[in-house]
C-alpha atoms as a PDB file:
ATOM      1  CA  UNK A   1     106.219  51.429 155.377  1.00  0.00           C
ATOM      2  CA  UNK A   2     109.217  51.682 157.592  1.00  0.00           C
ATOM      3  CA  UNK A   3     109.181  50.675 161.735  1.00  0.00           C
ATOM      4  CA  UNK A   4     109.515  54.488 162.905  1.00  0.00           C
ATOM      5  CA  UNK A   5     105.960  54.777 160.448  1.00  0.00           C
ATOM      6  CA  UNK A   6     104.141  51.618 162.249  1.00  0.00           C
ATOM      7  CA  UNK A   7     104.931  52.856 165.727  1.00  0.00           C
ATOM      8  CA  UNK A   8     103.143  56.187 164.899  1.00  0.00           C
ATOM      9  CA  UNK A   9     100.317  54.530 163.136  1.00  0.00           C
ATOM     10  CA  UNK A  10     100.006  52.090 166.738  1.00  0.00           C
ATOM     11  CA  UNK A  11      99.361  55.467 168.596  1.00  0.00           C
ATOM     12  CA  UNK A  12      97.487  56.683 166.091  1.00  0.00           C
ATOM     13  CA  UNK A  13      95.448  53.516 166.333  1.00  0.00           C
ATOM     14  CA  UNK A  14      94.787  53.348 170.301  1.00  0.00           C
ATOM     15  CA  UNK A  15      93.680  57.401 170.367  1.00  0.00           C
ATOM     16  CA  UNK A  16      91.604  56.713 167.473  1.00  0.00           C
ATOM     17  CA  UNK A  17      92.789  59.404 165.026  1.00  0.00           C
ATOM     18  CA  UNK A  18      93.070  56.838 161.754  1.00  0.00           C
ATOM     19  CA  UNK A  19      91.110  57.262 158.996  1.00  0.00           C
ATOM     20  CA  UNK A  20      88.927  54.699 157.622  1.00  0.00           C
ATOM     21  CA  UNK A  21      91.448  53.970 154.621  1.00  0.00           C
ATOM     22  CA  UNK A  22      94.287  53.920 157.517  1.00  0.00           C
ATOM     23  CA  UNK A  23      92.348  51.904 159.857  1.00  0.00           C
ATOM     24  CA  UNK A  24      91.987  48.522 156.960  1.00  0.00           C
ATOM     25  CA  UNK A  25      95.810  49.670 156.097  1.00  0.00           C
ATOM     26  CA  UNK A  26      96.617  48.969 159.956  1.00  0.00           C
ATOM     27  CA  UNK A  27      94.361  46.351 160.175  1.00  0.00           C
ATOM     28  CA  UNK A  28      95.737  43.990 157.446  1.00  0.00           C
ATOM     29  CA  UNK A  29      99.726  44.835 158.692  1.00  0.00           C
ATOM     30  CA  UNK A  30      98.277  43.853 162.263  1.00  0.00           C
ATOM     31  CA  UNK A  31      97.322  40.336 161.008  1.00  0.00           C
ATOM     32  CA  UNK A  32     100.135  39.590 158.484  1.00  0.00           C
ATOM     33  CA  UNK A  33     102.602  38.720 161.101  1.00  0.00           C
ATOM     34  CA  UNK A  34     101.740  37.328 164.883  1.00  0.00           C
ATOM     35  CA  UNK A  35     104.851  39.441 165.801  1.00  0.00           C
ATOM     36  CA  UNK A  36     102.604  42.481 164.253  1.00  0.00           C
ATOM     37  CA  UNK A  37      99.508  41.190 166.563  1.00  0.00           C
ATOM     38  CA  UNK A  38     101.422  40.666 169.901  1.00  0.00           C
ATOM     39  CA  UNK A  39     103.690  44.124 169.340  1.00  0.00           C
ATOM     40  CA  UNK A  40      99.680  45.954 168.975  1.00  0.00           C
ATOM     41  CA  UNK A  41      98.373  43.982 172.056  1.00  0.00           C
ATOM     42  CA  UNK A  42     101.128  44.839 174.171  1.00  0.00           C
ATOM     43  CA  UNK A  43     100.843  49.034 174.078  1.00  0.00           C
ATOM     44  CA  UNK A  44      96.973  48.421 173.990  1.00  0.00           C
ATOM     45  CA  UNK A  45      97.620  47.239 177.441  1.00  0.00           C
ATOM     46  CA  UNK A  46     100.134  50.317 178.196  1.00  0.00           C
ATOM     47  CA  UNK A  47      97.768  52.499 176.957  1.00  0.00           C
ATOM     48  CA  UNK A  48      94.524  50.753 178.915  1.00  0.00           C
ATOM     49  CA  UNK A  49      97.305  50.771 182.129  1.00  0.00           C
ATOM     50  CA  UNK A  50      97.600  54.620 182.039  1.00  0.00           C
ATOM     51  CA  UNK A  51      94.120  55.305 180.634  1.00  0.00           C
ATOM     52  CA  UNK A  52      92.878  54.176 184.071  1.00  0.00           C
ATOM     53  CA  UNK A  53      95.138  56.374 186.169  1.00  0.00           C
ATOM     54  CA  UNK A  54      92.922  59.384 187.911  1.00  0.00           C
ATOM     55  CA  UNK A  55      93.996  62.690 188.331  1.00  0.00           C
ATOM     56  CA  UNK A  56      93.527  64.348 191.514  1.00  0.00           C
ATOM     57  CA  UNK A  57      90.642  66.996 191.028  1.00  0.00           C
ATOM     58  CA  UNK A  58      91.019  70.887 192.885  1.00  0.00           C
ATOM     59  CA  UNK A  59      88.179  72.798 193.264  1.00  0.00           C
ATOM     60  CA  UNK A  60      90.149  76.246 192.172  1.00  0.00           C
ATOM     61  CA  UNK A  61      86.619  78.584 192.505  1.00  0.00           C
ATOM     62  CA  UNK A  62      87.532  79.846 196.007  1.00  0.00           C
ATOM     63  CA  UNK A  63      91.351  80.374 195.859  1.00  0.00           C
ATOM     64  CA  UNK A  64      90.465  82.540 192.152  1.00  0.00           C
ATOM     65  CA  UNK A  65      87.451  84.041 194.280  1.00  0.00           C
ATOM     66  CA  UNK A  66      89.760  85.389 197.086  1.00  0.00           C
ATOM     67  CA  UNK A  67      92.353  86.839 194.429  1.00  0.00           C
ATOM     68  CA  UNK A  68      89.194  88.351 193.095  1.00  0.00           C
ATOM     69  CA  UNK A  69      90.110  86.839 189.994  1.00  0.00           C
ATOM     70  CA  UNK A  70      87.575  84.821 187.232  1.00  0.00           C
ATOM     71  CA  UNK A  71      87.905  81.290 187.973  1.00  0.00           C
ATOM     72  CA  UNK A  72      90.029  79.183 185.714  1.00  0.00           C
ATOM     73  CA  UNK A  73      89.948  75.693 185.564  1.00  0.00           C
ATOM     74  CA  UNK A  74      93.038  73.805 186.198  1.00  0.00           C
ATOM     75  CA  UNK A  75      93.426  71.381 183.490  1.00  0.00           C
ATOM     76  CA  UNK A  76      97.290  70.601 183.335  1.00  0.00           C
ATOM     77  CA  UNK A  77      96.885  67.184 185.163  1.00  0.00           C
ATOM     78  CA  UNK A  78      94.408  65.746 182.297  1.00  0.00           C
ATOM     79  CA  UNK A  79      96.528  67.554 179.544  1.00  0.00           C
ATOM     80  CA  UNK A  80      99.945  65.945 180.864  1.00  0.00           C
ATOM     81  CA  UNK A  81      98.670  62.632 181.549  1.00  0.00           C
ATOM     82  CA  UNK A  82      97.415  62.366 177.829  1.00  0.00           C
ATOM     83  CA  UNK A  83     100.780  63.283 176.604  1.00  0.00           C
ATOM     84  CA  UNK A  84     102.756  60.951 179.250  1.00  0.00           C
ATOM     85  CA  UNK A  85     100.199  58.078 177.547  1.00  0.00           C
ATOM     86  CA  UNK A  86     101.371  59.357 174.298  1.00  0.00           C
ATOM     87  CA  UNK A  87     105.092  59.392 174.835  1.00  0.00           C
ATOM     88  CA  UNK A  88     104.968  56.248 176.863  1.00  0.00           C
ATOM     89  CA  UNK A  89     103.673  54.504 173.855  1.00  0.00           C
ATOM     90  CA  UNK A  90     106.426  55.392 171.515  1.00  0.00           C
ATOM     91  CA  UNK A  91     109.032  54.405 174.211  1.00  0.00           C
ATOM     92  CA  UNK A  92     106.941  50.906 174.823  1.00  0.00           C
ATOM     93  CA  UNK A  93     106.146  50.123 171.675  1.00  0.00           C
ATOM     94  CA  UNK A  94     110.049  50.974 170.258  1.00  0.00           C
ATOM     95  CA  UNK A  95     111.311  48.638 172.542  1.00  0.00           C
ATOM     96  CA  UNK A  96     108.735  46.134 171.763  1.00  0.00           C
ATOM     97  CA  UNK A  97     109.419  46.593 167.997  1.00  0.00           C
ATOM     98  CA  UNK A  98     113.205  46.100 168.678  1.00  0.00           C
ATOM     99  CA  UNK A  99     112.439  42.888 170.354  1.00  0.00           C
ATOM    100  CA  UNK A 100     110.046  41.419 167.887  1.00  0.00           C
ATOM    101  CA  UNK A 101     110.819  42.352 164.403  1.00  0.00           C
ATOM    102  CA  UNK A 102     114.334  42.046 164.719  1.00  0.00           C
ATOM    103  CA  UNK A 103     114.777  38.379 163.654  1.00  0.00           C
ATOM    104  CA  UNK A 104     118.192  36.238 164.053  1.00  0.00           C
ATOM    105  CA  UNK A 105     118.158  34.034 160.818  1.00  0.00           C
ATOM    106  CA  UNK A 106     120.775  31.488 161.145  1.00  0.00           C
ATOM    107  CA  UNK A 107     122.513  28.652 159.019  1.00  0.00           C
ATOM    108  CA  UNK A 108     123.952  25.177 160.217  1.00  0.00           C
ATOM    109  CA  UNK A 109     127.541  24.915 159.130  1.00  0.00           C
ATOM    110  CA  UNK A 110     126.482  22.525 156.427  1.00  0.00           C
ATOM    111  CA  UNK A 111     124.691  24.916 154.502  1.00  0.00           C
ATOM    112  CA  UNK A 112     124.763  28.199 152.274  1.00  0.00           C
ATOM    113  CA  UNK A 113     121.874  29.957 152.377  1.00  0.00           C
ATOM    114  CA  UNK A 114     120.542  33.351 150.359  1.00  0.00           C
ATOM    115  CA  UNK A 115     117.909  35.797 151.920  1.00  0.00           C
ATOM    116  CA  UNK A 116     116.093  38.016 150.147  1.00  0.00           C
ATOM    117  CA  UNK A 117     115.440  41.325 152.253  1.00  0.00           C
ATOM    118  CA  UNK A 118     112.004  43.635 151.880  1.00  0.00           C
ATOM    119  CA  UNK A 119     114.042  45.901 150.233  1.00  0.00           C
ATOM    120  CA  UNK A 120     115.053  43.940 147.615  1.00  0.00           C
ATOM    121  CA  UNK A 121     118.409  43.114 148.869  1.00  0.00           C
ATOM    122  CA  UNK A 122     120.016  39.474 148.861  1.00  0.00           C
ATOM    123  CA  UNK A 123     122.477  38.331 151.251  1.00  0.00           C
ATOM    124  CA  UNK A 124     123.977  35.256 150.662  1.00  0.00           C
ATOM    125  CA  UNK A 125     125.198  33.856 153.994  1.00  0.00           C
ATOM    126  CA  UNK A 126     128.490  31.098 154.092  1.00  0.00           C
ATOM    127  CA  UNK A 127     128.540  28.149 156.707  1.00  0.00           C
ATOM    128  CA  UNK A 128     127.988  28.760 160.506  1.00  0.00           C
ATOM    129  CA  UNK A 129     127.202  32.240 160.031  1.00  0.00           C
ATOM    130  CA  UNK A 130     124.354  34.191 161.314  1.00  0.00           C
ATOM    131  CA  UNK A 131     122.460  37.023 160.176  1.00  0.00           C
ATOM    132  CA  UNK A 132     120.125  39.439 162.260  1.00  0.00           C
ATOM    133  CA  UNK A 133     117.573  41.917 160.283  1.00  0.00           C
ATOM    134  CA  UNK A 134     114.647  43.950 160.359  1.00  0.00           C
ATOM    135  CA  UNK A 135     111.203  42.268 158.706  1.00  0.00           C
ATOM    136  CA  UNK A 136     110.676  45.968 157.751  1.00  0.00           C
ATOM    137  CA  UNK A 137     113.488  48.728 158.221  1.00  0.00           C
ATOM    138  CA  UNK A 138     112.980  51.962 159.030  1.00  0.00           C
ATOM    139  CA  UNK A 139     112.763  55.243 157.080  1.00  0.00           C
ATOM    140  CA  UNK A 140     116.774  55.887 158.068  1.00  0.00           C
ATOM    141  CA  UNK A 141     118.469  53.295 157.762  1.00  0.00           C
ATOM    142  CA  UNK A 142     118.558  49.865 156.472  1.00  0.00           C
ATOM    143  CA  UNK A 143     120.782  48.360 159.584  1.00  0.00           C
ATOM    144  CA  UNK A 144     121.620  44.574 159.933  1.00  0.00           C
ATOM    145  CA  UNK A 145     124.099  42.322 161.976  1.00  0.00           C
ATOM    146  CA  UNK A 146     126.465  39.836 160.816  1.00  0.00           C
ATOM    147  CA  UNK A 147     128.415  37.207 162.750  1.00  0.00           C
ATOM    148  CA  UNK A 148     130.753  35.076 160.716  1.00  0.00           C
ATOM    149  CA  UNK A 149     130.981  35.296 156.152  1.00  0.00           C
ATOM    150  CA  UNK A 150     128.044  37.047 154.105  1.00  0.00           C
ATOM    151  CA  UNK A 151     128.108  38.409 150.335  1.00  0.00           C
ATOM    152  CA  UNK A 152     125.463  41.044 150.062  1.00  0.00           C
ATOM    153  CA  UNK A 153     123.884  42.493 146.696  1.00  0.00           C
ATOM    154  CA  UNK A 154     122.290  45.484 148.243  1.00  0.00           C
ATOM    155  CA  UNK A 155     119.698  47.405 146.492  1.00  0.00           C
ATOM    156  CA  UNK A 156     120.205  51.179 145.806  1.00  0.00           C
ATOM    157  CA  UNK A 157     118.723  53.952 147.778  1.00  0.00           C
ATOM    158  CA  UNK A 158     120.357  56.765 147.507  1.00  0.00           C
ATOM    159  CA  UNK A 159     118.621  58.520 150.780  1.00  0.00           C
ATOM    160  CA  UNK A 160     118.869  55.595 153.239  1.00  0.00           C
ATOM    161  CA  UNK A 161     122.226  53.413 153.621  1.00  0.00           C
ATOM    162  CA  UNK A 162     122.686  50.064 154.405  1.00  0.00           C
ATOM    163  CA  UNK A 163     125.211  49.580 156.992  1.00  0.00           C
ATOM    164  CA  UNK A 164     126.557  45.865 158.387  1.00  0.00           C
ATOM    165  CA  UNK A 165     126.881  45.615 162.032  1.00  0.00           C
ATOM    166  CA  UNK A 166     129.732  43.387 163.269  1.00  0.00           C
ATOM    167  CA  UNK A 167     131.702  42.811 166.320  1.00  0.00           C
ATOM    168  CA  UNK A 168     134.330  45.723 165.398  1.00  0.00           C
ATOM    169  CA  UNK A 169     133.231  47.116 162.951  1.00  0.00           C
ATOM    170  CA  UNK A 170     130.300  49.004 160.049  1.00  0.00           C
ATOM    171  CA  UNK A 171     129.991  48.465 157.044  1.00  0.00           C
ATOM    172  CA  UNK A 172     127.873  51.105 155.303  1.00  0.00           C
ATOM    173  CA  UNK A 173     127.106  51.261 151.613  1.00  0.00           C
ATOM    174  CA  UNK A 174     123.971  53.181 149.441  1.00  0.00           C
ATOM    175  CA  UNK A 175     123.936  50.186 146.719  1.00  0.00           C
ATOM    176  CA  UNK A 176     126.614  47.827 146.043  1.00  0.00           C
ATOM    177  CA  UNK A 177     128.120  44.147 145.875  1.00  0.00           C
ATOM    178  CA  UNK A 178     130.804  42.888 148.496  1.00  0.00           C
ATOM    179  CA  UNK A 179     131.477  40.496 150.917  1.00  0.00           C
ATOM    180  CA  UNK A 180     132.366  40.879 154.635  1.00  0.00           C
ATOM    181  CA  UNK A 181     134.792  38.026 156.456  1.00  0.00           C
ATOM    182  CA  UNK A 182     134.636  38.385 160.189  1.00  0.00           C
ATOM    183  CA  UNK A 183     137.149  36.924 162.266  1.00  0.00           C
ATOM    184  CA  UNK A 184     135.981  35.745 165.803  1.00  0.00           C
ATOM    185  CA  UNK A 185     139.611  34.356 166.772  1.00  0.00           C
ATOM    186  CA  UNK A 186     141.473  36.943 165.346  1.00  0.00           C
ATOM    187  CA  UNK A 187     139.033  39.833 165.934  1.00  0.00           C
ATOM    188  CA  UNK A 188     138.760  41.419 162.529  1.00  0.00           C
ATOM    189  CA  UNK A 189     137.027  42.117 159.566  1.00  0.00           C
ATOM    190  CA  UNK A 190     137.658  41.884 156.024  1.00  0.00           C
ATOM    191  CA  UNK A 191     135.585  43.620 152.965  1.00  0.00           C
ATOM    192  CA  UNK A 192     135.868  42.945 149.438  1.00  0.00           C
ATOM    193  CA  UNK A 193     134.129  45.198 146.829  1.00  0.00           C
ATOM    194  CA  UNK A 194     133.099  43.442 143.722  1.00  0.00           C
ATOM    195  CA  UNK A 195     130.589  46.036 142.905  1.00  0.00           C
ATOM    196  CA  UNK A 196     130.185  50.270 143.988  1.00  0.00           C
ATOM    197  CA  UNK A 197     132.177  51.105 146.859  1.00  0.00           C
ATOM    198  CA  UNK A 198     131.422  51.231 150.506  1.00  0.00           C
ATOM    199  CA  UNK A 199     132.866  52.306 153.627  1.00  0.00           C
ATOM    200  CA  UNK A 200     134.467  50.365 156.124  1.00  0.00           C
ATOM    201  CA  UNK A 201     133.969  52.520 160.070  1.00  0.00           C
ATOM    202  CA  UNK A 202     135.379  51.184 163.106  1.00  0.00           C
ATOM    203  CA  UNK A 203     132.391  51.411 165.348  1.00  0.00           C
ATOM    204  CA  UNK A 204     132.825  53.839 167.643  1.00  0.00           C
ATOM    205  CA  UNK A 205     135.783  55.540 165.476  1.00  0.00           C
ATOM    206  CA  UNK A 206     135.501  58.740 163.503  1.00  0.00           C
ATOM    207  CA  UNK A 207     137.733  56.756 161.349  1.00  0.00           C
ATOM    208  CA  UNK A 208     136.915  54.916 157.966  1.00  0.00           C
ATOM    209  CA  UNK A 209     138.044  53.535 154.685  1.00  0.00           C
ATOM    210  CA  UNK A 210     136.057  54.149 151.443  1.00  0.00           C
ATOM    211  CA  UNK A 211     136.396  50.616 149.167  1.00  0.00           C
ATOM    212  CA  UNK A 212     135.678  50.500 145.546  1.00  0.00           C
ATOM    213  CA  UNK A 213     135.157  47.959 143.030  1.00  0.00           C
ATOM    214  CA  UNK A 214     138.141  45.356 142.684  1.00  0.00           C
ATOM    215  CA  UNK A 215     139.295  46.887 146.347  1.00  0.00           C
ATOM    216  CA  UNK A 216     139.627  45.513 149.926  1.00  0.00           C
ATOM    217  CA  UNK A 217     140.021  46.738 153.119  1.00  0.00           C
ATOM    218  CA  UNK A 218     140.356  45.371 156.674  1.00  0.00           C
ATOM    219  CA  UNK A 219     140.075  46.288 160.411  1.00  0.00           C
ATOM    220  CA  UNK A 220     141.694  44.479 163.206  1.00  0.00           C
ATOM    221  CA  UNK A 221     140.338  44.802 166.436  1.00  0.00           C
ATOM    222  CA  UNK A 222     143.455  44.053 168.732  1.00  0.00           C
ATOM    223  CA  UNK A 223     145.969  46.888 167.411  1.00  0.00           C
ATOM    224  CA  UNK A 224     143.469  49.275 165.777  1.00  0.00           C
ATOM    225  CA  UNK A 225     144.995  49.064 162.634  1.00  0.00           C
ATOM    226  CA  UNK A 226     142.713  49.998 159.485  1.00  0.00           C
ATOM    227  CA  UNK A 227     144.116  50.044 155.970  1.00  0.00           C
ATOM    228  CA  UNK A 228     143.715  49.149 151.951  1.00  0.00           C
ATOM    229  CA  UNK A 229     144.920  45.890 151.350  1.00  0.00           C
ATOM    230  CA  UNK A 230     147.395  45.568 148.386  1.00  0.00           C
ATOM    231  CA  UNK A 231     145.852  42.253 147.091  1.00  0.00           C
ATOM    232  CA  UNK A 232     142.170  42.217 147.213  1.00  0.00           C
ATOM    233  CA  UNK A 233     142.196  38.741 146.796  1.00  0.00           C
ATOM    234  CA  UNK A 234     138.843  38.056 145.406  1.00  0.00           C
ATOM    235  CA  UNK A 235     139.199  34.611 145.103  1.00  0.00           C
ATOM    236  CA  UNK A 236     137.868  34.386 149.048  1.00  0.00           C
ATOM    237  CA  UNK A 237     134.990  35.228 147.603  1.00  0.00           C
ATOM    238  CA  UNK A 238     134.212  32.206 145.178  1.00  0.00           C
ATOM    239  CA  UNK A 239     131.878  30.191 147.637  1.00  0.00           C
ATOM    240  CA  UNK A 240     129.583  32.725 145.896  1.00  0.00           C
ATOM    241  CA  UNK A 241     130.458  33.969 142.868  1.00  0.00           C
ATOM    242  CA  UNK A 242     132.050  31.158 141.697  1.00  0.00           C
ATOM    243  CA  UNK A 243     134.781  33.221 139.883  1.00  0.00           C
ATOM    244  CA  UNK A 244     137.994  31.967 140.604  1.00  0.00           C
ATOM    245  CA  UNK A 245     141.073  33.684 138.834  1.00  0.00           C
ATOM    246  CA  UNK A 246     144.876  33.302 139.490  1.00  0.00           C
ATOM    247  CA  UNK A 247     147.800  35.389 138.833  1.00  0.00           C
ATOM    248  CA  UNK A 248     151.435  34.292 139.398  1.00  0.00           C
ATOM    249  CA  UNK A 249     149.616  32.240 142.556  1.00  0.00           C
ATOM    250  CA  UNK A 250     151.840  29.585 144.286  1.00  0.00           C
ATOM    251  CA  UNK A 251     150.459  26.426 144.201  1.00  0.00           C
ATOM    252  CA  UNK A 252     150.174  26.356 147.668  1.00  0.00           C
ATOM    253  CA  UNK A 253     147.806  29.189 147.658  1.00  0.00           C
ATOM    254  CA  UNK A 254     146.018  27.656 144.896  1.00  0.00           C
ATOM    255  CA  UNK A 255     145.386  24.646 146.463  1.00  0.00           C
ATOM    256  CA  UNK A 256     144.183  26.476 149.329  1.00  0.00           C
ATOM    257  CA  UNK A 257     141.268  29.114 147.225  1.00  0.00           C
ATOM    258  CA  UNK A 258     140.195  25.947 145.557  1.00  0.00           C
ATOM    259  CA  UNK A 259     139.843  23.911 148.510  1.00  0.00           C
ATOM    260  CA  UNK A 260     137.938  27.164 150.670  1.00  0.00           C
ATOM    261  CA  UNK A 261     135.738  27.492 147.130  1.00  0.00           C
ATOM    262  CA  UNK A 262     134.693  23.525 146.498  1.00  0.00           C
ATOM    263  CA  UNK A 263     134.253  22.359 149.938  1.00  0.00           C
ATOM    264  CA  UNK A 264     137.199  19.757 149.265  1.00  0.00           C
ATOM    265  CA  UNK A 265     140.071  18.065 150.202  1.00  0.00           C
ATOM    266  CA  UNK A 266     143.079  18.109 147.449  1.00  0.00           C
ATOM    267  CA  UNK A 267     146.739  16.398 148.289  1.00  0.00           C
ATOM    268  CA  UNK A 268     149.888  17.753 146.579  1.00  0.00           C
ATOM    269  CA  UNK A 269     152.062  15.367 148.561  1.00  0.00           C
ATOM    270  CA  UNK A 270     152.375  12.947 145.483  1.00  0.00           C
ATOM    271  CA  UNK A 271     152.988  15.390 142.858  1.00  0.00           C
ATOM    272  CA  UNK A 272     156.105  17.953 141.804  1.00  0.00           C
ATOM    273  CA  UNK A 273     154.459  21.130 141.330  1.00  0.00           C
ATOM    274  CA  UNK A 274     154.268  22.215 145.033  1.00  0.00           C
ATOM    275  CA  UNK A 275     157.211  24.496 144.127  1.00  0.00           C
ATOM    276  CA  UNK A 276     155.307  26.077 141.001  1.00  0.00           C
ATOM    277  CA  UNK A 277     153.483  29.063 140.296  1.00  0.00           C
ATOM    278  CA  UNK A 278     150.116  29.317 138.447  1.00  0.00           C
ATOM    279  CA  UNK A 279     148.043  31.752 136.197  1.00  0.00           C
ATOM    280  CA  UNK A 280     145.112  30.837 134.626  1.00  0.00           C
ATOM    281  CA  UNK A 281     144.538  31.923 131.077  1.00  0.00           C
ATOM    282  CA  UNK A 282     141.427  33.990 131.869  1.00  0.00           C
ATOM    283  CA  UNK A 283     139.584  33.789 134.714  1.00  0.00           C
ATOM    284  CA  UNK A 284     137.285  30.105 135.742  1.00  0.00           C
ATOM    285  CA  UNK A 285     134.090  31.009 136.009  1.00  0.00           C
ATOM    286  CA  UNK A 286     131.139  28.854 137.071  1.00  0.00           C
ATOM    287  CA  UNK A 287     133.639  25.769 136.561  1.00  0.00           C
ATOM    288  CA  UNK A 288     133.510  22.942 138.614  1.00  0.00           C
ATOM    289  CA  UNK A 289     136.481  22.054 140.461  1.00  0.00           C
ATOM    290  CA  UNK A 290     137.179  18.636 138.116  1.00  0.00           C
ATOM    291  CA  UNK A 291     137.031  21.102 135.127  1.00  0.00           C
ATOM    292  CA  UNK A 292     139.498  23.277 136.908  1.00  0.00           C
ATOM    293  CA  UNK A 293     141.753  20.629 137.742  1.00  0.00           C
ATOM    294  CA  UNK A 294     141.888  19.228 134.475  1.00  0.00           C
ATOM    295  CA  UNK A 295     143.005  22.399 132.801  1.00  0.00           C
ATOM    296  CA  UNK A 296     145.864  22.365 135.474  1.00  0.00           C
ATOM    297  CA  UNK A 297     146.816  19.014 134.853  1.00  0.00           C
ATOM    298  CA  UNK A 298     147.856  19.866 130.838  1.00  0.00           C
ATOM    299  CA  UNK A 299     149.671  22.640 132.084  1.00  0.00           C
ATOM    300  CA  UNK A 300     151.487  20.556 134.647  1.00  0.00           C
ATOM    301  CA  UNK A 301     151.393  17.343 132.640  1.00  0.00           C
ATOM    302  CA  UNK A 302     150.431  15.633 135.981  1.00  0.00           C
ATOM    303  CA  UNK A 303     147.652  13.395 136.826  1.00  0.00           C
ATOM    304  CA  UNK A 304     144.237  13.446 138.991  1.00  0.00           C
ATOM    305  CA  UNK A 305     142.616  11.153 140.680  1.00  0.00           C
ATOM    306  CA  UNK A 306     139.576  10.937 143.146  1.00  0.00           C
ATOM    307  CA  UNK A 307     140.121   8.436 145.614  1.00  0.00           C
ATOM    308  CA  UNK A 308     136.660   9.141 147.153  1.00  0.00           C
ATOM    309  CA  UNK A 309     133.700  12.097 147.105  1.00  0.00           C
ATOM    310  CA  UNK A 310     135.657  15.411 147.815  1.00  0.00           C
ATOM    311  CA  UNK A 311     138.797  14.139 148.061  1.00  0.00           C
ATOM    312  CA  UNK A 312     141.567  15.053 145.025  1.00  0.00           C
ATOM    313  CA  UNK A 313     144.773  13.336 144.361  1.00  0.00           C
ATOM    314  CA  UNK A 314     147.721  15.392 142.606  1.00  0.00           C
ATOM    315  CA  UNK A 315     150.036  13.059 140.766  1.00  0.00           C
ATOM    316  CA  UNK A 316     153.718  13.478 139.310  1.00  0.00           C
ATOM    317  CA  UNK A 317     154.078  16.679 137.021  1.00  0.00           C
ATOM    318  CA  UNK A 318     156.390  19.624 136.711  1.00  0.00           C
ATOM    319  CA  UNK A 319     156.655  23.292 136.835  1.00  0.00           C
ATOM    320  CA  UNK A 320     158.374  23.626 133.004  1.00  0.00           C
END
């Protein structure tokens, strides 16, 4: 059951209008989560607070008398102060929600963490990022906020989109695979499709890019600019899926995927090939970077050595 759902069901609760099936429902949501328990306890006080308000009482007899009209009783005081409770409940207990289910999750910079969302999405989240999200989303929307490198394998549903909050930009997608970059220094954002498509919206813009699978778009903050980018360049995408493929790729470039991919350190200073090109045969896919660099070294006829943990050394070779 979604948050807009559980806020009914609270007001539902305090004017006693559940049913007995609804009331153990409530009852065993209330106690699954102390955020559940203190959200509850907080509009029972709101509700208690305006309960105890009195509403000024007006004999009307004599004023209806001298109209020489039937006397009415005046009842508007009780009936609006029953909906104010009502509607100040919903506002209270929305704000409440906002500030206790929504839950920053966040990673040291040493680690790579995956989440697994209520609705069956997984997010896998790179180093020093953090994640904000929902314990239970709404009936809308499935809405979360990144700050920093996620790859998300979002569940379908065709009648409620996901959508990425960053900085500068939304991502919003019904059921797909990608992975979002954003760029605190440089104030953009990057997405790369590997599954579906999805839509890349500069927030506040009536603007947006739709992305498919194999595609990649970006946003920069600074000049506004939007657009397809000609090489997706999937390969910044490897912390994750550990697919690595490369395509008339200067070594340089190379060096640098495998080095974002493996967490390492790898010197070309030593060897010949930092003028040469590479494609791999097909693309490396969970292979570990001593496998890869193996496979390079026949085609280069150059040596490698590992001075240390994480730290590669690229020996003579040649680009013929």
């Amino acid at each position: 059951m979604g948050l807009d759902e559980r806020l009914t069901d609270i007001h539902r609760f305090l004017a006693k209008e559940l049913s007995a099936e609804e009331l153990a429902d409530f009852h065993a949501w209330r106690a699954e989560d102390p955020a559940h328990e203190q959200l509850v306890r907080e509009c029972e006080e709101v509700w208690e607070s305006v309960g105890q308000y009195q509403v000024p009482t007006f004999d009307s007899a004599p004023a209806w008398k001298q109209l020489g009209l039937p006397d009415r009783q005046i009842t508007r005081g009780a009936i609006w102060l029953r909906r104010a409770a009502a509607v100040t409940i919903l506002v209270i207990a929305g704000w409440l929600a906002y500030s206790y289910v929504l839950t920053p999750v966040e990673w040291m910079s040493s680690d790579k963490s995956e989440l697994a969302l209520e609705d069956g999405s997984q997010i896998f989240l790179s180093d020093g990022s953090t994640l904000s999200y929902p314990k239970s989303f709404d009936r809308r929307d499935r809405t979360v906020r990144l700050d920093g490198v996620a790859f998300f394998e979002v569940a379908e549903e065709a009648d409620r989109p996901f959508v990425v909050e960053t900085d500068w930009a939304d991502v919003v997608v019904l059921g797909t695979a990608f992975g979002v970059e954003e760029d605190l220094q440089a104030r953009s954002v990057v997405v790369r499709v590997t599954e579906g498509k999805v839509r890349l919206q500069p927030r506040g813009s009536d603007l947006y890019l739709d992305i498919e699978a194999g595609q990649a778009a970006s946003f920069a903050e600074q000049t506004g600019e939007l657009k397809q980018l000609r090489d997706a360049d999937l390969n910044a995408l490897a912390w994750h899926t550990r697919t690595l493929s490369f395509r008339q790729k200067s070594m340089t470039e190379v060096i640098e995927d495998l080095s974002d991919a493996f967490g390492v350190k790898i010197d070309l200073s030593q060897s010949g090939i930092s003028d040469c090109t590479y494609t791999s045969p097909q693309p490396f896919k969970n292979a570990s970077i001593d496998q890869i660099l193996d496979a390079m070294a026949i085609v280069f006829q150059m040596r490698v050595t590992s001075p240390e943990d994480g730290v590669y050394l690229l020996i003579g070779g040649t680009c013929d």
